[in-house]
Protein backbone atom coordinates (compact mmCIF):
# COMPACT_ATOMS: atom_id res chain seq x y z
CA UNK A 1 0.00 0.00 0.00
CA UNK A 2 1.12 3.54 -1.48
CA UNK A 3 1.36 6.13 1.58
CA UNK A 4 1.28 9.72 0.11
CA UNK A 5 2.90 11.08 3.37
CA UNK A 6 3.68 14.43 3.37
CA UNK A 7 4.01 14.08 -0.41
CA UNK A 8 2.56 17.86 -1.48
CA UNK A 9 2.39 19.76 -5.26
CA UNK A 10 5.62 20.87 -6.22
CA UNK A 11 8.17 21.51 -8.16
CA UNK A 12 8.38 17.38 -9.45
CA UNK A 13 5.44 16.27 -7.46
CA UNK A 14 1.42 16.95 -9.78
CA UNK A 15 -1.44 15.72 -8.40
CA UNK A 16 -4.43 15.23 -11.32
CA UNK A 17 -8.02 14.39 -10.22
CA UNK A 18 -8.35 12.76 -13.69
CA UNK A 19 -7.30 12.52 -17.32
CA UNK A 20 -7.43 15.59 -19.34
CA UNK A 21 -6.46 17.43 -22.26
CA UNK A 22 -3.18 18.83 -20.13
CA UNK A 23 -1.27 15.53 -19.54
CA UNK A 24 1.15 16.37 -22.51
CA UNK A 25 1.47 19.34 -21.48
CA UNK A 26 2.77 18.59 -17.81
CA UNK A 27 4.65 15.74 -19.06
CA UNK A 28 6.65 18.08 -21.02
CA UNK A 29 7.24 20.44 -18.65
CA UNK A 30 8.97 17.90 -16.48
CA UNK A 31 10.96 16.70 -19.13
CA UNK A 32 12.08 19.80 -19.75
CA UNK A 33 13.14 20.84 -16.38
CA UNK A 34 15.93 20.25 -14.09
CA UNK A 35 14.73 17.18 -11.85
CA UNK A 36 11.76 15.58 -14.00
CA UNK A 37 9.00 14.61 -12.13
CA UNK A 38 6.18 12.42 -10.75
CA UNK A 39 2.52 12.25 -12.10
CA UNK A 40 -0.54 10.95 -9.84
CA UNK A 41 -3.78 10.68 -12.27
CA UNK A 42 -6.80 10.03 -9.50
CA UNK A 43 -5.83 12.41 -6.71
CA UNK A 44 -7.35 15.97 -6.40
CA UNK A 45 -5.27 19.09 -5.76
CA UNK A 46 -5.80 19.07 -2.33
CA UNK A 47 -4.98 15.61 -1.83
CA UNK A 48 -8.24 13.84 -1.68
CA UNK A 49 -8.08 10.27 -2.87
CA UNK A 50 -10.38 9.49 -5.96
CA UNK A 51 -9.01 6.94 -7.70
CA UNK A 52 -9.24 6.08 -11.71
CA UNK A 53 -11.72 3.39 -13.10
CA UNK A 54 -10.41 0.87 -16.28
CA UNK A 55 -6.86 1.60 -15.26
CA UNK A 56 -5.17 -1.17 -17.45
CA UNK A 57 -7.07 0.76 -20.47
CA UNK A 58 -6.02 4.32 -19.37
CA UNK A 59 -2.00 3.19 -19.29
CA UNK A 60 -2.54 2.71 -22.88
CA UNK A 61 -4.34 5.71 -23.67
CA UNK A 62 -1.58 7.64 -21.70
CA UNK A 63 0.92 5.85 -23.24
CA UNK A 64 -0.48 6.44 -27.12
CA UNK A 65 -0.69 9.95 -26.57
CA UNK A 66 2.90 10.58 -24.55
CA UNK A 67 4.56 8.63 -28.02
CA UNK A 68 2.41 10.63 -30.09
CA UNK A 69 1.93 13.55 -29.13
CA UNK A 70 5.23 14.48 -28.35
CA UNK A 71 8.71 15.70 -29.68
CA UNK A 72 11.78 14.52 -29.70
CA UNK A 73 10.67 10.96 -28.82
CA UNK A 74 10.30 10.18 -25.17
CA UNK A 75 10.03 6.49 -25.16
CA UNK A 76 12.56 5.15 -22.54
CA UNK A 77 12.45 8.58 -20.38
CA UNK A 78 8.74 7.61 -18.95
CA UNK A 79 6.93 4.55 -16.88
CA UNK A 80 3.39 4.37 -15.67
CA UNK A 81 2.46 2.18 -12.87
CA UNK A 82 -0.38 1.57 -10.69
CA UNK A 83 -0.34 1.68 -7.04
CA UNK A 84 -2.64 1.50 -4.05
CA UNK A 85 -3.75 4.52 -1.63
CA UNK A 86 -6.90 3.41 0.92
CA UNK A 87 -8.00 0.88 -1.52
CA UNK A 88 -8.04 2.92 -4.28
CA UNK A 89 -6.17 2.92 -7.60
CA UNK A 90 -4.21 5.55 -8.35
CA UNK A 91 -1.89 6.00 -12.04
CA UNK A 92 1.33 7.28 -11.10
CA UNK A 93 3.60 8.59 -14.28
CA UNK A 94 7.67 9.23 -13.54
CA UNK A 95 8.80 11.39 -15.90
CA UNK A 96 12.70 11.79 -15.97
CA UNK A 97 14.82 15.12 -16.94
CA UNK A 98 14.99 14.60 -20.97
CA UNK A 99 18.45 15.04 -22.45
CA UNK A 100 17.28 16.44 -25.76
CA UNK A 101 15.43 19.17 -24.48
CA UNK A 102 13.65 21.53 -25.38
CA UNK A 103 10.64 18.91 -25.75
CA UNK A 104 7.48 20.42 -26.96
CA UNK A 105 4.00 19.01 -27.76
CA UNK A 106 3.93 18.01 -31.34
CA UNK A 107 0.94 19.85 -32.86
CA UNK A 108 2.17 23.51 -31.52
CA UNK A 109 5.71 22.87 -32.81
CA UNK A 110 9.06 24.50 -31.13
CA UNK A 111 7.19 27.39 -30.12
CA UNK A 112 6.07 29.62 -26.62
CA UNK A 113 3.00 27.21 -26.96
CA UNK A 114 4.57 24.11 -27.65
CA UNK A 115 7.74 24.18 -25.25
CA UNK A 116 6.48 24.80 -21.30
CA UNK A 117 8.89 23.76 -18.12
CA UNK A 118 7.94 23.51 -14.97
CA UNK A 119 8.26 26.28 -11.79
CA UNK A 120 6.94 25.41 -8.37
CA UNK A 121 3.75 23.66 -8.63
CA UNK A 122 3.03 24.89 -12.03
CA UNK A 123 3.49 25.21 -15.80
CA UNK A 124 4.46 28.28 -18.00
CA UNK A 125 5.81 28.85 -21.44
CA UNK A 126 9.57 28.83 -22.31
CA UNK A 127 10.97 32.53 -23.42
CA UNK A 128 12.02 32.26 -27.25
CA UNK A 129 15.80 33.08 -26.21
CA UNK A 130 15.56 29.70 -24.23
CA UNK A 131 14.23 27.44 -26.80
CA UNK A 132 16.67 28.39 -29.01
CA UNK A 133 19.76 28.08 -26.52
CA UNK A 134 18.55 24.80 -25.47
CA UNK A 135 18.25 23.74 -28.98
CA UNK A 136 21.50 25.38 -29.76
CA UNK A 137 23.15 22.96 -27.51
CA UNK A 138 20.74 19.88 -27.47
CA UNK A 139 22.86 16.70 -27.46
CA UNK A 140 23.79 16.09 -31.38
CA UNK A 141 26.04 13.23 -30.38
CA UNK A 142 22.75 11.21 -29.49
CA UNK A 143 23.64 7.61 -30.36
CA UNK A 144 20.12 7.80 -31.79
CA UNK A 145 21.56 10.47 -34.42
CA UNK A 146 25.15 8.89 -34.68
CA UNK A 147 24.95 6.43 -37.90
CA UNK A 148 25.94 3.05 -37.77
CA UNK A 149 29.59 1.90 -39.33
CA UNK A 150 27.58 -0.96 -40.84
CA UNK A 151 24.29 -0.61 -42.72
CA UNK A 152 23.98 -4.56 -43.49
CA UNK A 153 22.63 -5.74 -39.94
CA UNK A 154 20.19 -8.38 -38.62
CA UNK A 155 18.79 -8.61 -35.55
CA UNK A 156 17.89 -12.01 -35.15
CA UNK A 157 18.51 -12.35 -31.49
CA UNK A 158 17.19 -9.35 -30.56
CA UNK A 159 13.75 -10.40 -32.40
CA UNK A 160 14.30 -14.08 -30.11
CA UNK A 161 14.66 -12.23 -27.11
CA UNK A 162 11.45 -10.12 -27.31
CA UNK A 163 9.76 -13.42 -28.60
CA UNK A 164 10.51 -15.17 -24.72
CA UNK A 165 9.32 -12.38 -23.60
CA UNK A 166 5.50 -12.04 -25.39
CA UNK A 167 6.12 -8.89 -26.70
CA UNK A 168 4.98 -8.36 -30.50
CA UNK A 169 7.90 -8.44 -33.57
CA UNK A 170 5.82 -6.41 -36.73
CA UNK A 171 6.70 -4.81 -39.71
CA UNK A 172 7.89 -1.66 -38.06
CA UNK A 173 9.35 -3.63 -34.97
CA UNK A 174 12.81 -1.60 -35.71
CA UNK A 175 11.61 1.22 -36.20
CA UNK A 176 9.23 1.52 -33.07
CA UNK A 177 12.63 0.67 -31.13
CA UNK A 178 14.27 4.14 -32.58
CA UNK A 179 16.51 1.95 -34.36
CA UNK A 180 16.79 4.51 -37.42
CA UNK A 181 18.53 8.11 -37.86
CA UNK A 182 15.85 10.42 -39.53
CA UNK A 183 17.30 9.53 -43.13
CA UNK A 184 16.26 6.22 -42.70
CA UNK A 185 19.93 4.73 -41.88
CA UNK A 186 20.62 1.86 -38.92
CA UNK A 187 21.74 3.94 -35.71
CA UNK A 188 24.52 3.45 -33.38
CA UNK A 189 21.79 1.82 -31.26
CA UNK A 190 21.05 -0.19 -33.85
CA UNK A 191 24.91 -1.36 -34.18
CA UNK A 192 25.01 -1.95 -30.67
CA UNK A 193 22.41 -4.48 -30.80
CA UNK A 194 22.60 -6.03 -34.22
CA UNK A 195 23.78 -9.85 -33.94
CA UNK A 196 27.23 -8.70 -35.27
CA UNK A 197 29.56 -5.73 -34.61
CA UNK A 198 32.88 -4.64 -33.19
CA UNK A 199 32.49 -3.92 -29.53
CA UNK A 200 34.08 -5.65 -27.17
CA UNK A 201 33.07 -5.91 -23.69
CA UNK A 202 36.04 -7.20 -21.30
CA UNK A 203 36.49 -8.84 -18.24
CA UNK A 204 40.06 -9.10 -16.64
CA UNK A 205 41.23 -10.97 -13.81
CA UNK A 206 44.06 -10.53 -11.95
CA UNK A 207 46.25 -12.15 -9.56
CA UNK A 208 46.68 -9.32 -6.60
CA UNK A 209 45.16 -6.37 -6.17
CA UNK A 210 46.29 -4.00 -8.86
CA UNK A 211 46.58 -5.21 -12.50
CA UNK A 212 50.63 -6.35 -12.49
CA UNK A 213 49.35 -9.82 -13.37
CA UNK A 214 47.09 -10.39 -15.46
CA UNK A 215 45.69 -14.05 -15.71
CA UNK A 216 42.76 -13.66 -17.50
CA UNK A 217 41.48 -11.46 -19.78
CA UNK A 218 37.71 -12.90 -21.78
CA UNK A 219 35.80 -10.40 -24.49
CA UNK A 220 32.33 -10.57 -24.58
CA UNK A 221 31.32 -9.03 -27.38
CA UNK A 222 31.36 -8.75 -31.31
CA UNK A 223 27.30 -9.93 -31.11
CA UNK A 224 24.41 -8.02 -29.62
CA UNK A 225 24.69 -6.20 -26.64
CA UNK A 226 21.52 -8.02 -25.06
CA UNK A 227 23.63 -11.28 -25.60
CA UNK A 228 27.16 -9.52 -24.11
CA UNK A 229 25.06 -8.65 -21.38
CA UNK A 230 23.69 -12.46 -20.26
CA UNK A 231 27.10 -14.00 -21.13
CA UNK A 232 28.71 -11.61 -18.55
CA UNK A 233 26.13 -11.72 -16.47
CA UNK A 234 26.57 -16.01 -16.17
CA UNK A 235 30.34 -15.54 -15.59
CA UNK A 236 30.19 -13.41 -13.11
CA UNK A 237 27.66 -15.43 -11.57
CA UNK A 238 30.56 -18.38 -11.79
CA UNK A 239 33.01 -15.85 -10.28
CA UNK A 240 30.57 -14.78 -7.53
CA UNK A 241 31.43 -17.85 -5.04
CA UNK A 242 29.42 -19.34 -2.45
CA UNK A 243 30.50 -20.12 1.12
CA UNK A 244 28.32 -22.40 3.72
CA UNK A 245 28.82 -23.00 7.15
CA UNK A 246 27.00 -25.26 9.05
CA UNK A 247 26.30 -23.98 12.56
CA UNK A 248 26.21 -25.69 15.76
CA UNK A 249 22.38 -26.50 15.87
CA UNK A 250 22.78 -27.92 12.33
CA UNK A 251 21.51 -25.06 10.30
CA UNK A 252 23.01 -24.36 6.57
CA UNK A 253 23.87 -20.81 6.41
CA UNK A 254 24.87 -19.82 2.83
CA UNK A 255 26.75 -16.16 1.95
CA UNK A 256 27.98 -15.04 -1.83
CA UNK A 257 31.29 -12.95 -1.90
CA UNK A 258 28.76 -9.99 -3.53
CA UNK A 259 25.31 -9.68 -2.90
CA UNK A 260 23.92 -10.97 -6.03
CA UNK A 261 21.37 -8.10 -7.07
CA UNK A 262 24.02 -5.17 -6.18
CA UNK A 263 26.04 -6.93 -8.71
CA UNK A 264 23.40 -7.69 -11.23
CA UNK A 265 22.31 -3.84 -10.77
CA UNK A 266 25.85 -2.61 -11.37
CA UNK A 267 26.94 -3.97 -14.37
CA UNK A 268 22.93 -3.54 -15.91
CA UNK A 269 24.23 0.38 -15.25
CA UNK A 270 27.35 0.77 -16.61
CA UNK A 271 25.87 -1.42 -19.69
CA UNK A 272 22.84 1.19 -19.91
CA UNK A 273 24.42 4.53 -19.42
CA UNK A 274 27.80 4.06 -20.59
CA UNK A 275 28.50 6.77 -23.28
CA UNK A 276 29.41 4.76 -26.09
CA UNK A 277 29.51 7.93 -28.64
CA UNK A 278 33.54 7.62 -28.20
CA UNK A 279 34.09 3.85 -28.46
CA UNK A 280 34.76 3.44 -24.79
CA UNK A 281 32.97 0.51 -23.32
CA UNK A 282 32.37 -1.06 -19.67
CA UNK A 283 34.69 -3.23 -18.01
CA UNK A 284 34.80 -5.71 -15.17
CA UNK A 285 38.24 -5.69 -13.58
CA UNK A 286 38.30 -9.04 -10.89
CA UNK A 287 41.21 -8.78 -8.34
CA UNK A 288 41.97 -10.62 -4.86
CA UNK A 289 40.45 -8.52 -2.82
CA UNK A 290 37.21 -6.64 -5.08
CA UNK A 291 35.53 -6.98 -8.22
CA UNK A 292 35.25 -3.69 -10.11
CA UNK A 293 32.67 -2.40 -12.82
CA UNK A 294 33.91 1.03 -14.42
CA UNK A 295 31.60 2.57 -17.08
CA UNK A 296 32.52 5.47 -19.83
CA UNK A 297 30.62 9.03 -19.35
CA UNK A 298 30.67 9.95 -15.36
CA UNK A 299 27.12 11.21 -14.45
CA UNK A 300 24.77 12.13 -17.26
CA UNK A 301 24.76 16.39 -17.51
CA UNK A 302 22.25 17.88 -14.90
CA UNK A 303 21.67 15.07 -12.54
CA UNK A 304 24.18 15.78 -9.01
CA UNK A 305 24.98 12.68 -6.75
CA UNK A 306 23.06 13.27 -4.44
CA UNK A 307 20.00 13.15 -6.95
CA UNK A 308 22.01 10.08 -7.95
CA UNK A 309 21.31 8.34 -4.79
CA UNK A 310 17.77 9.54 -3.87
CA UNK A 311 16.93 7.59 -7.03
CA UNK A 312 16.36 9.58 -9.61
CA UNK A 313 17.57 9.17 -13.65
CA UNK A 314 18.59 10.97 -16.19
CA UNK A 315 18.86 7.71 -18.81
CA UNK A 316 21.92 8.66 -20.98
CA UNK A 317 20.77 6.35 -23.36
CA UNK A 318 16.88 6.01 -23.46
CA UNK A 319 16.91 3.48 -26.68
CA UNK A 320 18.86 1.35 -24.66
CA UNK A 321 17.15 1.70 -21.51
CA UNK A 322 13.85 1.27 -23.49
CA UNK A 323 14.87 -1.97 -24.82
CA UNK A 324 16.39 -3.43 -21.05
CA UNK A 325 13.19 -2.83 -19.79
CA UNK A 326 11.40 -4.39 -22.17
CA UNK A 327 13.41 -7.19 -21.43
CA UNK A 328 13.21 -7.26 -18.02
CA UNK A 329 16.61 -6.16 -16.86
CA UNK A 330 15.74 -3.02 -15.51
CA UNK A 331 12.51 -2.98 -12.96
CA UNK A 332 12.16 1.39 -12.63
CA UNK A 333 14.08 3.85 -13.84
CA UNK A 334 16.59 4.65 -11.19
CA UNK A 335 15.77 1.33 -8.91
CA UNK A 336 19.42 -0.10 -9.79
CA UNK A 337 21.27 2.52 -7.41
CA UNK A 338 18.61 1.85 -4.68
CA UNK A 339 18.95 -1.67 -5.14
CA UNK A 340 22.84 -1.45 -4.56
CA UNK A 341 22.36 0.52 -1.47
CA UNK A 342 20.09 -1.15 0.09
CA UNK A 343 23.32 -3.47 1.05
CA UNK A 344 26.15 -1.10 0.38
CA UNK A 345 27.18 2.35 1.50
CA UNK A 346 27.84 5.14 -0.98
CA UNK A 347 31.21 4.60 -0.70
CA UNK A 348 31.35 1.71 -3.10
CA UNK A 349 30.83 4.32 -6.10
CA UNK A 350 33.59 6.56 -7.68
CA UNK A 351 32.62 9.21 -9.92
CA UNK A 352 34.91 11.59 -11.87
CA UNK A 353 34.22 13.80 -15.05
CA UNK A 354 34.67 10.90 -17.47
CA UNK A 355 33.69 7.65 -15.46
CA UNK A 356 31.47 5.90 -13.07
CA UNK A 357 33.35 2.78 -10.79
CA UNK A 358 31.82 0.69 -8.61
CA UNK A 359 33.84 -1.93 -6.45
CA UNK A 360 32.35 -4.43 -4.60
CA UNK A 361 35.43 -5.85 -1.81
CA UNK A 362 34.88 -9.25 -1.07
CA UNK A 363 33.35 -10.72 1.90
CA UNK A 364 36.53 -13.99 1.39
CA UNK A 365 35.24 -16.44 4.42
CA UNK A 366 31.51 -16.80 6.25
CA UNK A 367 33.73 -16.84 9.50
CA UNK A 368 34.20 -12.85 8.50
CA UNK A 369 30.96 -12.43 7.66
CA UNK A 370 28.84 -14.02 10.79
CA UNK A 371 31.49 -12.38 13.23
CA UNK A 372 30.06 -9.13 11.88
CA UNK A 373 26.98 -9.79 11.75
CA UNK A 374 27.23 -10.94 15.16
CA UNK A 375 29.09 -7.56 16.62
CA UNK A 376 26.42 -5.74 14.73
CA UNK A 377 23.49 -7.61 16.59
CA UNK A 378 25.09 -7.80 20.07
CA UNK A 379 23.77 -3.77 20.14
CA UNK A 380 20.71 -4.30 19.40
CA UNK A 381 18.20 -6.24 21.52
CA UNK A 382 14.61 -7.95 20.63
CA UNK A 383 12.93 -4.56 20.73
CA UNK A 384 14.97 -3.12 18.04
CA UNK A 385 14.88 -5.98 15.96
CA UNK A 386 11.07 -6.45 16.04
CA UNK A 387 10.90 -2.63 15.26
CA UNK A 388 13.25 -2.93 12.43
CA UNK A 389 11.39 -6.54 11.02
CA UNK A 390 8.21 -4.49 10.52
CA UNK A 391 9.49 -1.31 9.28
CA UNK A 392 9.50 -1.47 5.25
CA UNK A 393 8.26 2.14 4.41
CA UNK A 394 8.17 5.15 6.29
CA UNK A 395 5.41 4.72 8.57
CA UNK A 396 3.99 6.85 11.74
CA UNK A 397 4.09 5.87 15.23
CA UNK A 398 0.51 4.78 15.33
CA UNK A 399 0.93 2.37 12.37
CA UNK A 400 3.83 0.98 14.54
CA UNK A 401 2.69 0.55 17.62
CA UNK A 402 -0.13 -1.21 15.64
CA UNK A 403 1.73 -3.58 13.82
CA UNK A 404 3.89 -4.60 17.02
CA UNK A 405 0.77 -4.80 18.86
CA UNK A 406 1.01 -1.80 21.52
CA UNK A 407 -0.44 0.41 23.22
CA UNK A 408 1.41 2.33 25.97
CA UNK A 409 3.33 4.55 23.89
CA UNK A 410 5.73 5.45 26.93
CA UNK A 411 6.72 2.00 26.58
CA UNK A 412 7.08 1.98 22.94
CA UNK A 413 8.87 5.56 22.65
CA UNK A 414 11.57 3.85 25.66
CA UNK A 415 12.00 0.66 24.88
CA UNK A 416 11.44 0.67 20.52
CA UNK A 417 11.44 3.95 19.59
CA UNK A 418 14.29 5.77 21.51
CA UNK A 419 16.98 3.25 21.83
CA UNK A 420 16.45 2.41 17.62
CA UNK A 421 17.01 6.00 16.88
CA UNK A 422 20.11 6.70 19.28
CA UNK A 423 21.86 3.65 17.53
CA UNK A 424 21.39 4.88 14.33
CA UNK A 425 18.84 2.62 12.77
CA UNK A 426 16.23 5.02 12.47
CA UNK A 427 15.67 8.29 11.89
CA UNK A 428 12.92 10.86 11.42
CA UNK A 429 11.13 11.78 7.60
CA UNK A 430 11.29 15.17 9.36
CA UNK A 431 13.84 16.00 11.71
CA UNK A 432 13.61 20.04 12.37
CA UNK A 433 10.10 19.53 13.59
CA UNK A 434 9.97 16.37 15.58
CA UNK A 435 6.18 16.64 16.98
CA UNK A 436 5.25 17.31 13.63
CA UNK A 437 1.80 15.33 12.78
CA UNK A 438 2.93 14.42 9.68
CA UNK A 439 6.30 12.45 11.05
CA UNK A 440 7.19 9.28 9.91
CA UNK A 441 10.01 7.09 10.71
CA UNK A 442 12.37 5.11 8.41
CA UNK A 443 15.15 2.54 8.19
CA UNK A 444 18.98 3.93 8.10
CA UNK A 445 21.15 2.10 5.75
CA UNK A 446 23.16 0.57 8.85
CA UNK A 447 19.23 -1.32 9.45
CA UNK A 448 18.61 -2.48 6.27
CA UNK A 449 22.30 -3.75 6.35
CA UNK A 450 21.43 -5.84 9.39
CA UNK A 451 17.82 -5.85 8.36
CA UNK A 452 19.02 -7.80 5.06
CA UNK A 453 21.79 -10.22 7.18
């Protein structure tokens, strides 16, 4: 169940009683701002829960009319999901910062009427001096507008993959993938996932911990990227090793070197948003000690770290991410970097100017691992872990003493509330104003660490 919180119209946040003419409109606006945005079709503007009727049938009218209705294309830089608020169904649209902006609704063309952005809580037109300096510096190097070296391709196992998956192969089945530069010539897209080509994705292992000596060095590549990407995918799943220990009252306790989604999430990123426009791909460096996944590009222009690791996207490539999701390697746009720190801290990424690392160290024995577990839980008594168990969203006190089953709330503020917070396992949604009515309480990364143990 969705919890709006204190969730209010702002500057990425639009709350629409129901589907109307604007939606393109607002959509582009977002796209064409700094942050993007979020979309909830079925709630009024002051927040009261209506919900939408037919909602399977109104994705696909929203979804006709944001591919239509709407230039440059914006197919990979959108999702629309359903979700839950007091029993109700609500659409909810996340729209991410575009990278060929300015976007404008089709039928008004690059005009004051066509091209709007977003301030505060609402839409206005764009000034004619910024149309045309966004324009002037739009991204040309868009590997939608680069040409492909090769013009004789096939795409055989791309057409196999969306087969497995149910999705429809057509006549235009290319082109509705953005496969094509506006003369009608394959992309760089297109090159990247044709069943032949010349990139080379690389893993190296090594025999210490810095890359002296080299004792293995595979390419995965020269075939689609889709394929590169499950090949690597299975040897690293190989490389990933599994310790068990059996403990004293027989149990099997089982503990990969790397968590297996951080892993999975990593290398579907630097795959995804590397910037392949100068021939610089991703590569998986495996030493003693780590296993390392360095991508081309650093962050994508516009989007800071920090807006990095609240979870929000800026997809460098939106072909590409288009075509992952289809597939089901990406779940949400921006979920990857949540997944990863739901287990790691943020100090597992490196990010310069021209690339993005992320190094997983290895957890080498399950000795190592259950002795910190162990110093982790010898803090933290039944109270805390019962509080920390039930706690999967932010939630209010009253929804927690109600799930633990209390109701003395001196007793739950001394012995649940106050000890998890001084620890560091939770903290408040907002901290200047503590007796706030709206406060809520959520998980630290240090919980979901032990939470996840």
């Amino acid at each position: 169940m969705f919890d709006l919180g204190n969730i209010e119209e702002n500057i990425t946040t639009e709350f629409k009683e129901k589907l109307n003419d604007s939606l393109e409109r607002e959509v582009v606006a977002f796209l064409n701002s700094d942050k993007g945005g979020d979309i909830y079709i079925g709630i009024s503007d002051d927040k009261n829960i209506i919900g939408v009727d037919n909602a399977d049938k109104l994705q696909l009218i929203i979804s006709d009319r944001l591919k239509n209705n709407i230039e440059p294309s914006i197919l990979g830089l959108y999702e629309i999901a359903t979700i839950k608020i007091n029993g109700k169904t609500i659409i909810k649209i996340v729209i991410t910062r575009g990278t060929e902006q300015p976007y404008y609704i089709k039928k008004y063309g690059m005009s004051i009427k066509g091209c709007v952005i977003r301030v505060g809580s609402g839409v206005v037109p764009m000034h004619t001096s910024m149309i045309e300096h966004l324009f002037s510096t739009r991204t040309k190097n868009s590997l939608r507008n680069i040409i492909s070296p090769r013009q004789n391709l096939s795409f055989e196992e791309l057409k196999i993959y969306y087969a497995e998956r149910g999705l429809s192969i057509n006549d235009n089945f290319l082109e509705n993938l953005d496969l094509f530069t506006k003369e009608h010539q394959y992309n760089y897209i297109a090159f990247l996932l044709a069943d032949n080509n010349n990139i080379s994705l690389k893993v190296a292992k090594y025999n210490g911990i810095d890359k002296v000596d080299l004792v293995e060095n595979e390419e995965y590549g020269f075939c689609s990227l889709i394929k590169a990407t499950k090949n690597i995918l299975s040897k690293l799943d190989i490389e990933n090793r599994t310790f068990t220990k059996i403990t004293g009252d027989a149990q099997r306790i089982q503990y990969t070197m790397i968590d297996k989604v951080a892993l999975r999430e990593a290398l579907i990123n630097a795959i995804v948003h590397n910037d392949y426009t100068k021939e610089v791909f991703p590569l998986v460096e495996i030493y003693s000690n780590r296993l390392t996944i360095t991508s081309y590009g650093g962050l994508v222009s516009g989007l800071s770290k920090e807006e990095l690791f609240e979870g929000r996207s800026i997809p460098r490539n939106r072909e590409l991410m288009r075509i992952f999701r289809d597939l089901e390697f990406v779940e949400h746009l921006g979920s990857g970097i949540h997944r990863i720190l739901k287990v790691y801290d943020k100090n597992v990424f490196k990010i310069s100017d021209n690339f993005f690392e992320v190094s997983f160290y290895f957890k080498n024995t399950m000795e190592e691992t259950m002795e910190e577990t162990m110093e982790e839980t010898m803090e933290v008594d039944e109270y805390i872990l019962k509080l920390i168990n039930i706690l999967d969203m932010p939630q209010s006190k009253h929804s927690l003493k109600a799930k633990l089953g209390l109701k003395n709330d001196e007793h739950f503020r001394k012995r649940y509330l106050k000890p998890a917070i001084e620890l560091g396992y939770i903290v408040m949604t907002i901290p200047d104003k503590p007796k706030s009515k709206m406060q809520k309480y959520k998980l630290t990364n240090k919980a979901l660490k032990l939470k996840n143990q």
